[in-house]
PDB file of N, CA and C in Angstrom:
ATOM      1  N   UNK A   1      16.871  -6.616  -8.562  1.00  0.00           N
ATOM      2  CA  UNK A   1      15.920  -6.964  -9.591  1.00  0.00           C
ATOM      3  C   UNK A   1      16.631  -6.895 -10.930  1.00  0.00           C
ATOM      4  N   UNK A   2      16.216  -7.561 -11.773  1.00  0.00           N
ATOM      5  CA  UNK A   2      16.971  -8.015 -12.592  1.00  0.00           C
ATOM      6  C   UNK A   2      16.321  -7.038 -13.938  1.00  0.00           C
ATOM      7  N   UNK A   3      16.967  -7.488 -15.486  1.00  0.00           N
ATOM      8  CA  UNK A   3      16.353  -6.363 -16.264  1.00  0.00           C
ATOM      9  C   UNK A   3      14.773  -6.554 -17.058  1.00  0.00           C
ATOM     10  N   UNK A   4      14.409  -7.778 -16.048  1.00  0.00           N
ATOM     11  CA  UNK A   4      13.592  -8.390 -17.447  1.00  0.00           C
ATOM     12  C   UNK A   4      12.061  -8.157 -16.405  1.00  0.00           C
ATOM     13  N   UNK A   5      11.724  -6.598 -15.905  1.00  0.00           N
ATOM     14  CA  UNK A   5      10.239  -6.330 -15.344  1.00  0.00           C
ATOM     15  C   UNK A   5       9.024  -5.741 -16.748  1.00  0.00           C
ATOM     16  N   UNK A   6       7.882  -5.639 -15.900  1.00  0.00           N
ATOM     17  CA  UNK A   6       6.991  -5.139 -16.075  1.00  0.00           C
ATOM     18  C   UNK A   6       5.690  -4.368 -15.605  1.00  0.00           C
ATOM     19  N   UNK A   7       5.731  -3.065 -16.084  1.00  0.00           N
ATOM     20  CA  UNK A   7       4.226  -2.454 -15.477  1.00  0.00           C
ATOM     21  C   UNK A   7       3.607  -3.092 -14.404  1.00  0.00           C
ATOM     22  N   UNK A   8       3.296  -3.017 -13.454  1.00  0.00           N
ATOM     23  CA  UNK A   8       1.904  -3.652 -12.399  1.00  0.00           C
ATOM     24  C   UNK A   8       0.924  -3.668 -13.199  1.00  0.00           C
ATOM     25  N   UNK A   9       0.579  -2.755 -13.661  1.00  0.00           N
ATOM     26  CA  UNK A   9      -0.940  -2.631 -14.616  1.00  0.00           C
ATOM     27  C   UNK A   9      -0.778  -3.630 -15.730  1.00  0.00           C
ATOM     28  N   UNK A  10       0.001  -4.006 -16.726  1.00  0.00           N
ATOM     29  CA  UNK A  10       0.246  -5.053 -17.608  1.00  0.00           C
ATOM     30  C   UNK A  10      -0.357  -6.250 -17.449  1.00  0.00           C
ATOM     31  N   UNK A  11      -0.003  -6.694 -15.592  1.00  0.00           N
ATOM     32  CA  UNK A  11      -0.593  -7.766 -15.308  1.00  0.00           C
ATOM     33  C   UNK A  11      -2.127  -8.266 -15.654  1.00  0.00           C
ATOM     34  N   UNK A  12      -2.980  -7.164 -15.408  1.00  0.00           N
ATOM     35  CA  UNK A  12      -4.465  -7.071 -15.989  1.00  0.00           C
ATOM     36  C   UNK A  12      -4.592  -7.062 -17.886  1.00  0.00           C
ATOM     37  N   UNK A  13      -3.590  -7.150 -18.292  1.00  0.00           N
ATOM     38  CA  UNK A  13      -3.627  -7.249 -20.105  1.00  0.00           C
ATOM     39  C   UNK A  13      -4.302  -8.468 -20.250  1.00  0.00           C
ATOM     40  N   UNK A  14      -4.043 -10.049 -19.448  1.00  0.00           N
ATOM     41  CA  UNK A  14      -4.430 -11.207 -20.096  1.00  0.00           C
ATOM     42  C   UNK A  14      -5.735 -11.289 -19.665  1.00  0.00           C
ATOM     43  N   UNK A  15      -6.211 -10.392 -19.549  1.00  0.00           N
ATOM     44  CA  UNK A  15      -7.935 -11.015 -18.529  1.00  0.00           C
ATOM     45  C   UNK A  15      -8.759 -10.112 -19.261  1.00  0.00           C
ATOM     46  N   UNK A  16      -9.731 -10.755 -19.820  1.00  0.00           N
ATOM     47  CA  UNK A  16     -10.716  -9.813 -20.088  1.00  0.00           C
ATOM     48  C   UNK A  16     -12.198  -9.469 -19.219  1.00  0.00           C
ATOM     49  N   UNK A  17     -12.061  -8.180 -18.775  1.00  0.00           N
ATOM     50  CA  UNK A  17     -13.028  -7.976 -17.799  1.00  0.00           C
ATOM     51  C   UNK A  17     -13.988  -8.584 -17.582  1.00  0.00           C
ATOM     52  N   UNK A  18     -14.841  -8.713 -19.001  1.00  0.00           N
ATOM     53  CA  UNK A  18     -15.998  -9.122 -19.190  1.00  0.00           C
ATOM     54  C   UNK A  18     -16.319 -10.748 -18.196  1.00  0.00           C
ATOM     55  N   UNK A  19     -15.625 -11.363 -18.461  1.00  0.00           N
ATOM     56  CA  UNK A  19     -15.094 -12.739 -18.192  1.00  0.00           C
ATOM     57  C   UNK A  19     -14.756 -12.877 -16.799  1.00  0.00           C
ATOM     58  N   UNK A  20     -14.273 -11.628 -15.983  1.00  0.00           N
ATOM     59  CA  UNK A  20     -13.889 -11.983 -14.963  1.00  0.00           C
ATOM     60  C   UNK A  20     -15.263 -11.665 -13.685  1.00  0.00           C
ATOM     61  N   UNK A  21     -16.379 -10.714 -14.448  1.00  0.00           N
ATOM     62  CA  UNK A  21     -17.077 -10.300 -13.530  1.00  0.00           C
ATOM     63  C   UNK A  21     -16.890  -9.377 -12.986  1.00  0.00           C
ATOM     64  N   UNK A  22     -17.812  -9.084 -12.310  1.00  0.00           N
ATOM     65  CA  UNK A  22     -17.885  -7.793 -11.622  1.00  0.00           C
ATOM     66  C   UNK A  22     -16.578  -7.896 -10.338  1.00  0.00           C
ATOM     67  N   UNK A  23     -16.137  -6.544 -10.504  1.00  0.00           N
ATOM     68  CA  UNK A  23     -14.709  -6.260  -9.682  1.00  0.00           C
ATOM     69  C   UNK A  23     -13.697  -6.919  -9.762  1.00  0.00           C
ATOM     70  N   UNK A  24     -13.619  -7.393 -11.364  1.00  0.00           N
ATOM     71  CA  UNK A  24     -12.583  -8.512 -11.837  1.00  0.00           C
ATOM     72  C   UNK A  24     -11.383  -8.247 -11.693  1.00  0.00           C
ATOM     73  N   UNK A  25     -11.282  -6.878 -12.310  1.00  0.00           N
ATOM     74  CA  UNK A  25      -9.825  -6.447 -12.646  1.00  0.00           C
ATOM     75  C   UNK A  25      -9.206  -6.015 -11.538  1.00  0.00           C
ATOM     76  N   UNK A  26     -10.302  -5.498 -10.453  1.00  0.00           N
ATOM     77  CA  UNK A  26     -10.064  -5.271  -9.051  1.00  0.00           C
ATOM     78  C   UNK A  26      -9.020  -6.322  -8.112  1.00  0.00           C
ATOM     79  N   UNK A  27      -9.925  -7.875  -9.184  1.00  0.00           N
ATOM     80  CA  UNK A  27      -9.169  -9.235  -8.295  1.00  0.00           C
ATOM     81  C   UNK A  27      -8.038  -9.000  -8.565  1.00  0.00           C
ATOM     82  N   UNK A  28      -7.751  -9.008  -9.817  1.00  0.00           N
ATOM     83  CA  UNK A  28      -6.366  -9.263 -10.608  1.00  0.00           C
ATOM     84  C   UNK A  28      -4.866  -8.267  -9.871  1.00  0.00           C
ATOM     85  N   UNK A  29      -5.789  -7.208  -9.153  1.00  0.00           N
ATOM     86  CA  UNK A  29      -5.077  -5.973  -9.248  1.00  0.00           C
ATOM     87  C   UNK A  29      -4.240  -6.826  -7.577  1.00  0.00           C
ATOM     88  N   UNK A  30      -5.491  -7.268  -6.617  1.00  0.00           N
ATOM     89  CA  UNK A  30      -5.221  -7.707  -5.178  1.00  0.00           C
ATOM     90  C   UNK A  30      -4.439  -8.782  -5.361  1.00  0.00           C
ATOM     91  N   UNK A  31      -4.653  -9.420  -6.408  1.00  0.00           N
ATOM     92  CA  UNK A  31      -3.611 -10.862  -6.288  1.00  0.00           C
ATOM     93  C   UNK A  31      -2.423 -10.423  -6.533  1.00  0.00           C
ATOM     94  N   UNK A  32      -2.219  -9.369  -7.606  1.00  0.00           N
ATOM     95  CA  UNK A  32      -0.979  -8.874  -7.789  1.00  0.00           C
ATOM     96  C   UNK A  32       0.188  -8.619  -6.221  1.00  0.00           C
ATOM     97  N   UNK A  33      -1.104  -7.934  -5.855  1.00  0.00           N
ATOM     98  CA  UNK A  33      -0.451  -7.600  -4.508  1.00  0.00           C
ATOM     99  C   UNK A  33       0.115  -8.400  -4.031  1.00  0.00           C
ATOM    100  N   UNK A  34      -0.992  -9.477  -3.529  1.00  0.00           N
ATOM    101  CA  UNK A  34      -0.817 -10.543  -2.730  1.00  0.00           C
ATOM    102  C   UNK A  34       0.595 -11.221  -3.132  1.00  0.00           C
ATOM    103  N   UNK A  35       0.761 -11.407  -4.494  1.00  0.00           N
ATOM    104  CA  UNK A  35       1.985 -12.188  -4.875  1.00  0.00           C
ATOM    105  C   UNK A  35       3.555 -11.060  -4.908  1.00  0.00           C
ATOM    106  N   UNK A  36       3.112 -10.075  -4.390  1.00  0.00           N
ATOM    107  CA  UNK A  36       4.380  -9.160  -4.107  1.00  0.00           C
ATOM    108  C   UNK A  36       4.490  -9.510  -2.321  1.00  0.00           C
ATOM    109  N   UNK A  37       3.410  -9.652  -1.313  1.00  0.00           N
ATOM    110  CA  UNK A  37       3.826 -10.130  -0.146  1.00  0.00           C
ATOM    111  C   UNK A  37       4.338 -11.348   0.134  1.00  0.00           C
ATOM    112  N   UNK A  38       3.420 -12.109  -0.514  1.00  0.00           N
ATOM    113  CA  UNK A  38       4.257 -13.327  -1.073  1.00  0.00           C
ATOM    114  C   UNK A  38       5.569 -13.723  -1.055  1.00  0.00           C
ATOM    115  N   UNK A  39       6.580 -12.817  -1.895  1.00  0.00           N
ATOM    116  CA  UNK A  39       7.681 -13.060  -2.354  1.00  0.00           C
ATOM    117  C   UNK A  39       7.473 -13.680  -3.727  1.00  0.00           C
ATOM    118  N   UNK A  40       6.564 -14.133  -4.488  1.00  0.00           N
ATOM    119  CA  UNK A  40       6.628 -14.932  -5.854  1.00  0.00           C
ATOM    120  C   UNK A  40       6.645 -13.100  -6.603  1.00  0.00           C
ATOM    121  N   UNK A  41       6.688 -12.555  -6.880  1.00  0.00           N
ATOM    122  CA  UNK A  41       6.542 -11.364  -7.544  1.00  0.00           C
ATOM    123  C   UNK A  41       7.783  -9.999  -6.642  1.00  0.00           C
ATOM    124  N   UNK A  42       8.607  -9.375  -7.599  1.00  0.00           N
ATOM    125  CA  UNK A  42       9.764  -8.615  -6.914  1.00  0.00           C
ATOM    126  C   UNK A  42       8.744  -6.890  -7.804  1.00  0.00           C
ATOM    127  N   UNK A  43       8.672  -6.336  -6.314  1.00  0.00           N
ATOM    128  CA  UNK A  43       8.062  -4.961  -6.987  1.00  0.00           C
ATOM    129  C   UNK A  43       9.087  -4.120  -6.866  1.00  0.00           C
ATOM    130  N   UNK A  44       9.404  -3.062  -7.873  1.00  0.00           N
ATOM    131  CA  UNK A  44      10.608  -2.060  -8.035  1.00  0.00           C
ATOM    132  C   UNK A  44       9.548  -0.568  -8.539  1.00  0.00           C
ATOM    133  N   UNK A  45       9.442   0.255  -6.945  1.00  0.00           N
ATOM    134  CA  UNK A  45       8.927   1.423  -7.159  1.00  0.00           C
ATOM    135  C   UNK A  45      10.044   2.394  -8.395  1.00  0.00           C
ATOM    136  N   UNK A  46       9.099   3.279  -9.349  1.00  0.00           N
ATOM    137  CA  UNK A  46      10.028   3.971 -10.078  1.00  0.00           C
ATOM    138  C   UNK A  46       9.357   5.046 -10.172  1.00  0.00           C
ATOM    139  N   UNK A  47       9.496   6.088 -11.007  1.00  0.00           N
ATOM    140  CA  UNK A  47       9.048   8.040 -11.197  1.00  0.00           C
ATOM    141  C   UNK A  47       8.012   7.616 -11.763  1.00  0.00           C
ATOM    142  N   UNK A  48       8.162   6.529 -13.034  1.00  0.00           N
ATOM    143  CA  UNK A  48       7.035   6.428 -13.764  1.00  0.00           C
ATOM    144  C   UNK A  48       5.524   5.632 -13.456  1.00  0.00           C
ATOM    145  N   UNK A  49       5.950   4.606 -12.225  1.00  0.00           N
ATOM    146  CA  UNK A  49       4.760   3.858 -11.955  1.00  0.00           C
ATOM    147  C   UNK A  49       5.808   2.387 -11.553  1.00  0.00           C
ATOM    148  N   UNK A  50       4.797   1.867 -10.439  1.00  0.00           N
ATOM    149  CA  UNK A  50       5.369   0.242 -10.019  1.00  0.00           C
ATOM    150  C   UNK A  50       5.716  -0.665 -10.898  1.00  0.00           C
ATOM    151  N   UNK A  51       7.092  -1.382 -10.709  1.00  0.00           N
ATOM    152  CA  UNK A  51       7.182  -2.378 -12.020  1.00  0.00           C
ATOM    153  C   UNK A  51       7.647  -3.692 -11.645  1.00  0.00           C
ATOM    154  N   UNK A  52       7.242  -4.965 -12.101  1.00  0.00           N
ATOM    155  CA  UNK A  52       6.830  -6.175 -11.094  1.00  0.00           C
ATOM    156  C   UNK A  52       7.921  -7.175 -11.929  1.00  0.00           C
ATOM    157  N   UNK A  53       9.035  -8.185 -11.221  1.00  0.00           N
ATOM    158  CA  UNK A  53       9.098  -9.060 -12.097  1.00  0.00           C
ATOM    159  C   UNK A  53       8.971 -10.385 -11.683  1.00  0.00           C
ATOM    160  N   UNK A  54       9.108 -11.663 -11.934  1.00  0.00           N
ATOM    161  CA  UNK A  54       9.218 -12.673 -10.947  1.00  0.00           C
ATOM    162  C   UNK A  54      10.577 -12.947 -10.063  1.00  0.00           C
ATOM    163  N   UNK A  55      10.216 -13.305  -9.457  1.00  0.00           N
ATOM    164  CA  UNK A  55      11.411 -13.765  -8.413  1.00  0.00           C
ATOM    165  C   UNK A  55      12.568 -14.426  -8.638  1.00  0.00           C
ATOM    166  N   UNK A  56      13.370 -14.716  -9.245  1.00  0.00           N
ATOM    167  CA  UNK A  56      14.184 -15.764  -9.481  1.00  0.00           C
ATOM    168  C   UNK A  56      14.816 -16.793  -8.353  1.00  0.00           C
ATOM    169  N   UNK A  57      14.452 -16.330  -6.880  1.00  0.00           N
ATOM    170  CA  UNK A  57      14.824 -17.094  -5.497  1.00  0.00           C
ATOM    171  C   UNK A  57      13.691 -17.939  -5.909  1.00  0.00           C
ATOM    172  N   UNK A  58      12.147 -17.906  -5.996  1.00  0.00           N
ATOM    173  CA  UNK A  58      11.257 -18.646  -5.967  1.00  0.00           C
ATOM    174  C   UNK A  58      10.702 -19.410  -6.984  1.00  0.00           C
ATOM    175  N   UNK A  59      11.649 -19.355  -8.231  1.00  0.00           N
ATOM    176  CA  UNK A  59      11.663 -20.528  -9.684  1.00  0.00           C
ATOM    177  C   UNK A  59      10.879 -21.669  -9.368  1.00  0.00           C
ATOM    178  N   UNK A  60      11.258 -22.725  -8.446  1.00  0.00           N
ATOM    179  CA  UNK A  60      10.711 -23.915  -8.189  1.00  0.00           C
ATOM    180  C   UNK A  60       9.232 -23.491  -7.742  1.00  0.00           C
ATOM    181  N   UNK A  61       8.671 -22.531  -6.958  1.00  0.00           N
ATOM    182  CA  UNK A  61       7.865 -22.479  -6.164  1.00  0.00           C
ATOM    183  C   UNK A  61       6.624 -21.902  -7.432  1.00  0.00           C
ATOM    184  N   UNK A  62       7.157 -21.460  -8.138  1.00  0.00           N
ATOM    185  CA  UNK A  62       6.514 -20.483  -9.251  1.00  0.00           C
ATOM    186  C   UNK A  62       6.112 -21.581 -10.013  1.00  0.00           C
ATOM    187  N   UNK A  63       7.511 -22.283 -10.609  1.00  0.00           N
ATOM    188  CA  UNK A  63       6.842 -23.788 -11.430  1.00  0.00           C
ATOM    189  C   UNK A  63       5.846 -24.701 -11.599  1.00  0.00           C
ATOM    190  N   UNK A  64       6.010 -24.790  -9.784  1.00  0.00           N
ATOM    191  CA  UNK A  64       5.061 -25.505  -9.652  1.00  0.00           C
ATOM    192  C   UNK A  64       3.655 -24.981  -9.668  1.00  0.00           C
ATOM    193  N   UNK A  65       3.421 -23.880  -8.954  1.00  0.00           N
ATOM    194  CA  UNK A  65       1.967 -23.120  -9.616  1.00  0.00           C
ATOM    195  C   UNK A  65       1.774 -23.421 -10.651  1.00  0.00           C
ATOM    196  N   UNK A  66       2.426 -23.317 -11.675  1.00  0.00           N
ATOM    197  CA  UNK A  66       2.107 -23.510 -13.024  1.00  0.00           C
ATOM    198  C   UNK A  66       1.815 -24.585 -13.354  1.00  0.00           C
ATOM    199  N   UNK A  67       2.797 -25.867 -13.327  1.00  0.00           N
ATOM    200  CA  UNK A  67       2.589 -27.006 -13.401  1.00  0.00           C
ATOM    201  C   UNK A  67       1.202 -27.729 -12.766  1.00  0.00           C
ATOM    202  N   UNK A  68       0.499 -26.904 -12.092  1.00  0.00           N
ATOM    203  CA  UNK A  68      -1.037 -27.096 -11.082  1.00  0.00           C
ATOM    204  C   UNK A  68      -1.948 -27.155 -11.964  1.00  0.00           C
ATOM    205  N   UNK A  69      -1.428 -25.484 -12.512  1.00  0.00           N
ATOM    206  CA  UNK A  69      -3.057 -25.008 -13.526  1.00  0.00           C
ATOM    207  C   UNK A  69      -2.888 -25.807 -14.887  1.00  0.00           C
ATOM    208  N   UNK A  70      -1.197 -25.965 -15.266  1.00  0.00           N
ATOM    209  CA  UNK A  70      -1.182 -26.419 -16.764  1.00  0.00           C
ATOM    210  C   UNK A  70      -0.257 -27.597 -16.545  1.00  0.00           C
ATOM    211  N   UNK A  71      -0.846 -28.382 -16.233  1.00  0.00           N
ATOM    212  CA  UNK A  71      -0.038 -30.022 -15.991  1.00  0.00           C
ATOM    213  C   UNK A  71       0.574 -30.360 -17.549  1.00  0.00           C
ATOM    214  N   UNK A  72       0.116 -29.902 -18.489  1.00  0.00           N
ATOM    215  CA  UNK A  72       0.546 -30.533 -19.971  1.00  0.00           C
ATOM    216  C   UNK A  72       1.958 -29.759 -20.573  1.00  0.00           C
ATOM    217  N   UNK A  73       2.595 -28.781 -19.639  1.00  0.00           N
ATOM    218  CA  UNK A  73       3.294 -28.298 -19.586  1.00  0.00           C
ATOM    219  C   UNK A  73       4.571 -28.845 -19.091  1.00  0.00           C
ATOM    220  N   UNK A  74       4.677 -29.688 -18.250  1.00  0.00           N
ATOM    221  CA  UNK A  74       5.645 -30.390 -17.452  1.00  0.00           C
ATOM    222  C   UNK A  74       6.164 -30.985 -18.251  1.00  0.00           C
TER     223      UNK A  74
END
């Protein structure tokens, strides 16, 4: 893993609860997961707490997610 991670919990910074509904942050927390079984997400247990970064094997695969939700991006 490379130097450029972050917090697991961070991931829930861009969402505001309110917005997501009931057991929102809950979702946010399972997708996290999900995208560490995945392989799109590299988790690095530490003393202080889990810390997540993207994958750099799965660049293209990641892109394109993105390119899905934000086509004006391409």
């Amino acid at each position: 893993m490379g130097g450029s991670h972050t917090a697991f919990d961070n991931l829930k910074k861009g969402f505001k609860a309110k917005e997501l509904g009931k057991g929102g942050l809950k979702r946010v927390d399972d997708m996290g997961k999900k995208l560490i079984r995945e392989g799109l997400l590299l988790a690095k247990p530490t003393h202080y707490g889990l810390q997540v970064s993207l994958n750099p094997r799965q660049s293209q695969a990641i892109r394109a997610i993105i390119i899905r939700f934000f086509p004006e991006l391409e």
